[in-house]
N, C-alpha and C. Protein backbone atom coordinates (compact mmCIF):
# COMPACT_ATOMS: atom_id res chain seq x y z
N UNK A 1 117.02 134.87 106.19
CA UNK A 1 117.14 136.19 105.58
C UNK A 1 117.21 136.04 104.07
N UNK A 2 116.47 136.37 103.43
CA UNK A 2 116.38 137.04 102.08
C UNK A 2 117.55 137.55 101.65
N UNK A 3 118.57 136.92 100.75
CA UNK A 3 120.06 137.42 100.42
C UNK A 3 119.45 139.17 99.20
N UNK A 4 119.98 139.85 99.48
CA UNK A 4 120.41 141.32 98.38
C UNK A 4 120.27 140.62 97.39
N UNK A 5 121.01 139.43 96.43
CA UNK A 5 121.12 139.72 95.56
C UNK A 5 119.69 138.76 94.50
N UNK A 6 118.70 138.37 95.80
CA UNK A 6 117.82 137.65 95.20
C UNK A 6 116.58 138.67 95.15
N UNK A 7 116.82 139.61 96.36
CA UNK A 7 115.96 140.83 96.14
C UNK A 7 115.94 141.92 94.62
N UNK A 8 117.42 142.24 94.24
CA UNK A 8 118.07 142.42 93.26
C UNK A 8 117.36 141.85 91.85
N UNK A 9 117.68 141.15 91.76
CA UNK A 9 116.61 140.04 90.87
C UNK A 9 115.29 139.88 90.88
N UNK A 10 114.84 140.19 91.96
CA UNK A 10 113.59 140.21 92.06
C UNK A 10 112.36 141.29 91.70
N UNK A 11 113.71 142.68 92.22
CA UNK A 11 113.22 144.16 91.73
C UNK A 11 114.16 144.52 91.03
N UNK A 12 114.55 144.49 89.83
CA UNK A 12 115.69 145.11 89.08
C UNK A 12 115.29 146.42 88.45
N UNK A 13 116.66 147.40 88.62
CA UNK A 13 116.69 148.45 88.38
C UNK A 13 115.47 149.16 86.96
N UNK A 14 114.65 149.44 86.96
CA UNK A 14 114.07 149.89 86.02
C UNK A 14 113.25 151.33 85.96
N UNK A 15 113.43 152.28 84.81
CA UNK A 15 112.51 153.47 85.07
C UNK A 15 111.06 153.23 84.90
N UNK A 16 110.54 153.61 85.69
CA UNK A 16 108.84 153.51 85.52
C UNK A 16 107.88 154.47 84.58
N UNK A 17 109.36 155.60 84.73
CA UNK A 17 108.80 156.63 83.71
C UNK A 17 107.15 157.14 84.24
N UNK A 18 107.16 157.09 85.38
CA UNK A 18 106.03 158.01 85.77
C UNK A 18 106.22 158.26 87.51
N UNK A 19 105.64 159.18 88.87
CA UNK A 19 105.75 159.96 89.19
C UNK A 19 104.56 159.81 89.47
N UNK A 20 104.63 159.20 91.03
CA UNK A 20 102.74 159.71 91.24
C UNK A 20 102.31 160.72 91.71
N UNK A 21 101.00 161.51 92.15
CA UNK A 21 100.64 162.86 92.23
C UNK A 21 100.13 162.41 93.42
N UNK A 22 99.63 163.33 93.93
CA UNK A 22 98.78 163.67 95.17
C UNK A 22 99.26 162.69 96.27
N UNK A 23 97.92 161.65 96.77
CA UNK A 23 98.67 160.98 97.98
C UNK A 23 98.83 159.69 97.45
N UNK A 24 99.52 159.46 96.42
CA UNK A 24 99.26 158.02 95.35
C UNK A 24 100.90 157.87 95.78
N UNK A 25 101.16 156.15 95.90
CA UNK A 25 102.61 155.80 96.27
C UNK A 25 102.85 154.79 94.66
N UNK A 26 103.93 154.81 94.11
CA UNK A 26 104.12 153.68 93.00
C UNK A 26 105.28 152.89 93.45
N UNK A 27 104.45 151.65 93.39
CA UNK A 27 105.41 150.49 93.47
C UNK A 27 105.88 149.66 92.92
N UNK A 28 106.80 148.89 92.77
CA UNK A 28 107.04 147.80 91.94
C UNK A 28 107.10 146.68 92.25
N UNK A 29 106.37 145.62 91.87
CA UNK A 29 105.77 144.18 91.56
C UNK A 29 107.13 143.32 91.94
N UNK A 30 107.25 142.41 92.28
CA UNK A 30 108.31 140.78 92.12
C UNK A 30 108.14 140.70 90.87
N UNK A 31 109.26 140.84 90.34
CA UNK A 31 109.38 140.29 88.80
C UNK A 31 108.77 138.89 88.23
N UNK A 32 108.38 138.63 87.21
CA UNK A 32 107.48 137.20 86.86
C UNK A 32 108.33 136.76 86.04
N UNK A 33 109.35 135.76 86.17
CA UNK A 33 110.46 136.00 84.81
C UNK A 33 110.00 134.89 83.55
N UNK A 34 110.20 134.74 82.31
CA UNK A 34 110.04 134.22 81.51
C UNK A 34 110.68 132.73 81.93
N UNK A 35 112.05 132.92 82.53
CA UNK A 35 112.36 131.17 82.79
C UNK A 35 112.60 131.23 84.07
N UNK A 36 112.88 129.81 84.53
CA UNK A 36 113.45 129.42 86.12
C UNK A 36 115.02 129.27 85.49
N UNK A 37 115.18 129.95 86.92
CA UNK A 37 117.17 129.69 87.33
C UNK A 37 117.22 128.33 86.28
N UNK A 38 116.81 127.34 86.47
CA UNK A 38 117.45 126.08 85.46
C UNK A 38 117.40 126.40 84.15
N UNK A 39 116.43 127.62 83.38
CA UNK A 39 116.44 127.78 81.82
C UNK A 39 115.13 126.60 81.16
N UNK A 40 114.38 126.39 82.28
CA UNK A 40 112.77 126.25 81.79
C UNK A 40 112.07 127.24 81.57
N UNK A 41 111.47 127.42 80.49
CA UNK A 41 110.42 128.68 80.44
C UNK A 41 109.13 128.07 81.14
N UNK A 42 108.62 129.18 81.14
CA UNK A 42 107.53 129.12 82.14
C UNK A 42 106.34 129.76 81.04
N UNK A 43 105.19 129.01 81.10
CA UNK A 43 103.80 129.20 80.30
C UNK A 43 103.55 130.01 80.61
N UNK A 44 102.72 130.34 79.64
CA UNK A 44 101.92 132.21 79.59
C UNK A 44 100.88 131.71 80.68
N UNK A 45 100.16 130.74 80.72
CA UNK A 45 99.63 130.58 82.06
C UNK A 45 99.57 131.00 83.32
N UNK A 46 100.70 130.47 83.40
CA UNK A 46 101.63 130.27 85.16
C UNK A 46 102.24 132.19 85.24
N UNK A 47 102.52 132.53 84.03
CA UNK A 47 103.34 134.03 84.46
C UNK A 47 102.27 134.51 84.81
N UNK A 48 101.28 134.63 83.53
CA UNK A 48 99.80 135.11 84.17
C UNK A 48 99.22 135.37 85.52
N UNK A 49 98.89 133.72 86.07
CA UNK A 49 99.03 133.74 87.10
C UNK A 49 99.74 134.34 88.57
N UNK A 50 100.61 134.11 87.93
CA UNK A 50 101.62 134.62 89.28
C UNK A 50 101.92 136.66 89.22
N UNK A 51 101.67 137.16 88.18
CA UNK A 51 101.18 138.35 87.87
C UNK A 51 99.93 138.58 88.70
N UNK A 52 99.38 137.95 88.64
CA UNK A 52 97.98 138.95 89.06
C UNK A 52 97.87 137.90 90.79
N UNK A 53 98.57 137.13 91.40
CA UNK A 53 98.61 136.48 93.22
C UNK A 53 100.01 137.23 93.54
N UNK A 54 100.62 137.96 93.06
CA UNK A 54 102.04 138.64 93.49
C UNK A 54 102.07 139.83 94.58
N UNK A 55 102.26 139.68 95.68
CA UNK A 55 101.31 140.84 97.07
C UNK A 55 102.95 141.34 97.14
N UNK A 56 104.18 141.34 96.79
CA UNK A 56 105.28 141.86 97.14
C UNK A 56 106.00 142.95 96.63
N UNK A 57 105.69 144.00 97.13
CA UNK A 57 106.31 145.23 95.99
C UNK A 57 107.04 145.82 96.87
N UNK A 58 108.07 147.01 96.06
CA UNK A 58 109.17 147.54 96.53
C UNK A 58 108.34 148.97 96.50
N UNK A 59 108.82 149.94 97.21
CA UNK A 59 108.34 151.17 97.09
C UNK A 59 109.07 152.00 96.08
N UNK A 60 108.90 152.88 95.37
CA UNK A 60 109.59 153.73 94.72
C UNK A 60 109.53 155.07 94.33
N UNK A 61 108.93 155.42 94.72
CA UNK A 61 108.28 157.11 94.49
C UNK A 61 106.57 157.05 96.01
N UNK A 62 106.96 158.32 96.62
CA UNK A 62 105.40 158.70 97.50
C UNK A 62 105.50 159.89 96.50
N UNK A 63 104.15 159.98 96.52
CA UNK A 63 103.39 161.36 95.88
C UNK A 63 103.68 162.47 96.86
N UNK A 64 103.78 163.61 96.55
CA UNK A 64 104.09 164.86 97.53
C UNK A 64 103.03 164.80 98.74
N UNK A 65 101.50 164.46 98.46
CA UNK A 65 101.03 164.26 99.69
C UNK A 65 100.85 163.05 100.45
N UNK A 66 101.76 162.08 100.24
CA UNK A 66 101.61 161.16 100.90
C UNK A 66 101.94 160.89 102.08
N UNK A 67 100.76 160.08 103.13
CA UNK A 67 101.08 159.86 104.90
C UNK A 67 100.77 161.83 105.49
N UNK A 68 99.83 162.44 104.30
CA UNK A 68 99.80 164.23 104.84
C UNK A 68 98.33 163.78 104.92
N UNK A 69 98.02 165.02 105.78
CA UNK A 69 96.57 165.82 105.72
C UNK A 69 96.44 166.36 104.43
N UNK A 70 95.18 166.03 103.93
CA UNK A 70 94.81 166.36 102.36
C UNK A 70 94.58 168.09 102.66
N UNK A 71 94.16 168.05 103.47
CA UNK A 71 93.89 169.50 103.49
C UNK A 71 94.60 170.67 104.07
N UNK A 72 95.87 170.32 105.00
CA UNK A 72 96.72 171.19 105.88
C UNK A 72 98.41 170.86 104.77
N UNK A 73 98.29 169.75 104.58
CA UNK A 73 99.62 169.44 103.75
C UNK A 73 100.73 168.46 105.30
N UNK A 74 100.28 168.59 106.55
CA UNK A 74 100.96 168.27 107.57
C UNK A 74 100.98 166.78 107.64
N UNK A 75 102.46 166.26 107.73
CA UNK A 75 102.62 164.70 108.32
C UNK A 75 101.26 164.42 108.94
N UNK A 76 100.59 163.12 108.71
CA UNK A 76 99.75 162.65 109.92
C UNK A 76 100.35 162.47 111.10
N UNK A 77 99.77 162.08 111.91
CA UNK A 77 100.27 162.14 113.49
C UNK A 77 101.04 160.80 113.41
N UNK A 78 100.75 160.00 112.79
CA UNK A 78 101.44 158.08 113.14
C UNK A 78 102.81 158.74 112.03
N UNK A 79 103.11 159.72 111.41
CA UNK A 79 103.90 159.84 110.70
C UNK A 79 104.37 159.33 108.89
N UNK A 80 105.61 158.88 108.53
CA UNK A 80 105.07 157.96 107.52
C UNK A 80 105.32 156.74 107.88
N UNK A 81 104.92 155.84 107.05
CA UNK A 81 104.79 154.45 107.24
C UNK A 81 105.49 153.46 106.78
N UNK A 82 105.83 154.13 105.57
CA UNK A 82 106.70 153.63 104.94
C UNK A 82 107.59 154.65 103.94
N UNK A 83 109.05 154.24 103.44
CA UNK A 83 109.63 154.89 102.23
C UNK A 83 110.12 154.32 101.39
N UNK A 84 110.68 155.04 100.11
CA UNK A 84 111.29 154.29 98.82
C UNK A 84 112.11 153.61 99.17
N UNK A 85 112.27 152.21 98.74
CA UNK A 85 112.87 151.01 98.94
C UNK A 85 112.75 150.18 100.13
N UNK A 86 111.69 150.48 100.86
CA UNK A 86 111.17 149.55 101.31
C UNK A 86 110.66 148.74 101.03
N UNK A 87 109.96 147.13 101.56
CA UNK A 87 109.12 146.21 100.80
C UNK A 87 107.59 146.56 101.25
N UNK A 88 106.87 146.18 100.86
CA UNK A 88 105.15 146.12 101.37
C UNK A 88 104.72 145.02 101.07
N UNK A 89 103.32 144.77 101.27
CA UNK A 89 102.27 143.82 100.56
C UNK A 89 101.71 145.04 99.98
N UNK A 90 100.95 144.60 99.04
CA UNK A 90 99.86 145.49 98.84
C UNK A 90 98.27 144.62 98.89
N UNK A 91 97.33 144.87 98.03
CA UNK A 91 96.01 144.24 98.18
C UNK A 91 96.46 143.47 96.56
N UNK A 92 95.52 142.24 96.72
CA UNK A 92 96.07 140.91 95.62
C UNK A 92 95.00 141.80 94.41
N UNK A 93 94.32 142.72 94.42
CA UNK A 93 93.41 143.38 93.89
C UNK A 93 93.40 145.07 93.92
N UNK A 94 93.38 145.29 92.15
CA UNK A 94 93.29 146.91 92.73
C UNK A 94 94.73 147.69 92.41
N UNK A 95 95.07 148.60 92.42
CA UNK A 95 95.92 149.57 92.21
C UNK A 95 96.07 149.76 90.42
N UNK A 96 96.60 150.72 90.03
CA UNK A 96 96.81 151.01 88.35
C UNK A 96 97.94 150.62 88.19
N UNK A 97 97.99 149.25 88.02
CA UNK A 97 99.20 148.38 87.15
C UNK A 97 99.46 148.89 85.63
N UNK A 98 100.83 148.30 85.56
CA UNK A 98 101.29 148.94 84.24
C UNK A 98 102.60 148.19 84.01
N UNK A 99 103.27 147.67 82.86
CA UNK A 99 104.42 147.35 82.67
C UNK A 99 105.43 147.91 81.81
N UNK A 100 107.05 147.50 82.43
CA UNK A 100 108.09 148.25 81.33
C UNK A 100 108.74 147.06 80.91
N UNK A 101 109.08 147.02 79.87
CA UNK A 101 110.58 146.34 79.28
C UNK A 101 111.62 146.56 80.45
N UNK A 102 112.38 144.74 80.49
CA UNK A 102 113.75 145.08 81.64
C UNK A 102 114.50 144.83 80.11
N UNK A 103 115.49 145.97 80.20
CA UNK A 103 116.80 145.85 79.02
C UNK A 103 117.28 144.42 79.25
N UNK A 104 117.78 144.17 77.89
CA UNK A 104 118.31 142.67 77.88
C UNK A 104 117.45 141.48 78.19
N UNK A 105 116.21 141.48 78.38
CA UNK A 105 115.47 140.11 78.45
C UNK A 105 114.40 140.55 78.08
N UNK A 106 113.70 139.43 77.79
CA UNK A 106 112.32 138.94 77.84
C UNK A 106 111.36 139.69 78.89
N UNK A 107 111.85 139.58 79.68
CA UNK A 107 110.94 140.06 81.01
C UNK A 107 110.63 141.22 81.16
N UNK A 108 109.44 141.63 81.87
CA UNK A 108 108.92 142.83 82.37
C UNK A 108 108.96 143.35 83.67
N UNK A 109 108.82 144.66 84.16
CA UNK A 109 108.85 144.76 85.23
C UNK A 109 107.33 145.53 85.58
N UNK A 110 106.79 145.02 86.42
CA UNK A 110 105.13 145.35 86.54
C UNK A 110 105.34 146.42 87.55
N UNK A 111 104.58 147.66 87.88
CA UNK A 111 104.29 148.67 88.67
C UNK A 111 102.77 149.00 88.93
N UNK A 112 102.72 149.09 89.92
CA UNK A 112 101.47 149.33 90.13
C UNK A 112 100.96 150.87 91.05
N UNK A 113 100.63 151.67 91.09
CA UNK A 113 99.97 153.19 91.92
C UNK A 113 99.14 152.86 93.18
N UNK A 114 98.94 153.01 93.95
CA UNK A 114 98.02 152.59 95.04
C UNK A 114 97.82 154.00 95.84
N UNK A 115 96.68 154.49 96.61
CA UNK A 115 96.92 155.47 97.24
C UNK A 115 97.22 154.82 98.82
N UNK A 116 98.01 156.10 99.82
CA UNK A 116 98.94 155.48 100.65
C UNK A 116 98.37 154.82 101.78
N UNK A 117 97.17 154.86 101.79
CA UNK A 117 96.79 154.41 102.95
C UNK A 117 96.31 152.49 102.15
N UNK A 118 96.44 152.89 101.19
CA UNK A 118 95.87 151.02 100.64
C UNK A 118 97.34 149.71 101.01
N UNK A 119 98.09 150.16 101.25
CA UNK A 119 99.12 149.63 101.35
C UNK A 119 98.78 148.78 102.86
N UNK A 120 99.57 147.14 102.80
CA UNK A 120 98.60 146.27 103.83
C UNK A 120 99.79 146.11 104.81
N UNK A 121 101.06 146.20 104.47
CA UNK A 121 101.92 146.18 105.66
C UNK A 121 103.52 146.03 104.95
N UNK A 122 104.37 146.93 105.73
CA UNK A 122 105.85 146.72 105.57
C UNK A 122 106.44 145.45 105.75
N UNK A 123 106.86 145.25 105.05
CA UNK A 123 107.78 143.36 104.83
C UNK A 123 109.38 143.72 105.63
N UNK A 124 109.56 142.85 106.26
CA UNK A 124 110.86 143.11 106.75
C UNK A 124 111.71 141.56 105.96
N UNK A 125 112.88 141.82 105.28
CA UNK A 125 112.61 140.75 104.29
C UNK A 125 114.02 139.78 105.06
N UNK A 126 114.66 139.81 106.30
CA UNK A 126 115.08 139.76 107.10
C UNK A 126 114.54 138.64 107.59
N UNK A 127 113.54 138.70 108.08
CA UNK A 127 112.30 137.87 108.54
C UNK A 127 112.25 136.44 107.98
N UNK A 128 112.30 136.73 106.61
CA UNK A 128 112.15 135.67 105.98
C UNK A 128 113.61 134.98 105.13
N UNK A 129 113.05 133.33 104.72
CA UNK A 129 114.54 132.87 104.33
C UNK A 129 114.27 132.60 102.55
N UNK A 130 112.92 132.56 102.11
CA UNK A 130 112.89 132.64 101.11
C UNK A 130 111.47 133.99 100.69
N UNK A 131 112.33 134.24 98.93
CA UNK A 131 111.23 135.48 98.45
C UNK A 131 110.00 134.72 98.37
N UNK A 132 109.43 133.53 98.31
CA UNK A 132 107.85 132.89 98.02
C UNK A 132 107.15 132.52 99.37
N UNK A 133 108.03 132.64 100.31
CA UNK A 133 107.05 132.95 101.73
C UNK A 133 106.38 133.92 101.89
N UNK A 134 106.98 135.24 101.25
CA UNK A 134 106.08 136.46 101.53
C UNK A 134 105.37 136.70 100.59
N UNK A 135 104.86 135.87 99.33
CA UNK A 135 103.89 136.18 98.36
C UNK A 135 102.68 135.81 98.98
């Protein structure tokens, strides 16, 4: 099991300062941090990298029509699929990424928009004993 407080760390509290519309869900990224727990920094390379192979996001906002009929406004029949603060994958490609400043560090916190049906599956983080199994 994935301890709270590595999830915590992983998604830290941040405003995204945006609000998706229609059937668009915004999520937030595994943090890429500037150093490792030991206080090695890590190359613009490797963050790079691991920025753009990072499939683990938290949910945080559905758009008012999200998991609806575009055209009736009604739940789909499978219902929803997922909600805020849940985990997902998403696709290693694709969605409108964007980053904020985390107060007090170096680091960023990446978000990305996806509409709701692009989303590849709910993470049960339970499941797992470390956060780099499910990347």
């Amino acid at each position: 099991m994935i301890p709270a407080s590595t999830l915590d760390t992983a998604f830290p509290s941040v405003d995204p300062g945006v609000i998706p519309l229609g059937a668009r869900i915004l999520v937030q990224l595994r943090t890429v941090r500037e150093r490792t727990s030991g206080g090695i920094v890590i190359v613009e390379d490797t963050k790079q990298f691991n920025k753009a192979n990072t499939q683990l996001a938290k949910i945080i906002h559905l758009g008012p029509l999200s998991y609806r009929n575009r055209d009736t406004g009604e739940l789909w029949k499978e219902g929803v699929w997922a909600r805020p603060g849940d985990y997902v994958r998403i696709p290693k490609w694709g969605g409108d990424r964007f980053e904020r400043s985390i107060s007090g560090t170096n680091d960023t916190a990446i978000f990305a928009i996806f509409s709701d049906h692009e989303l590849v599956a709910k993470v049960n983080p339970e499941a797992f004993t470390d956060i780099d199994e499910v990347l």
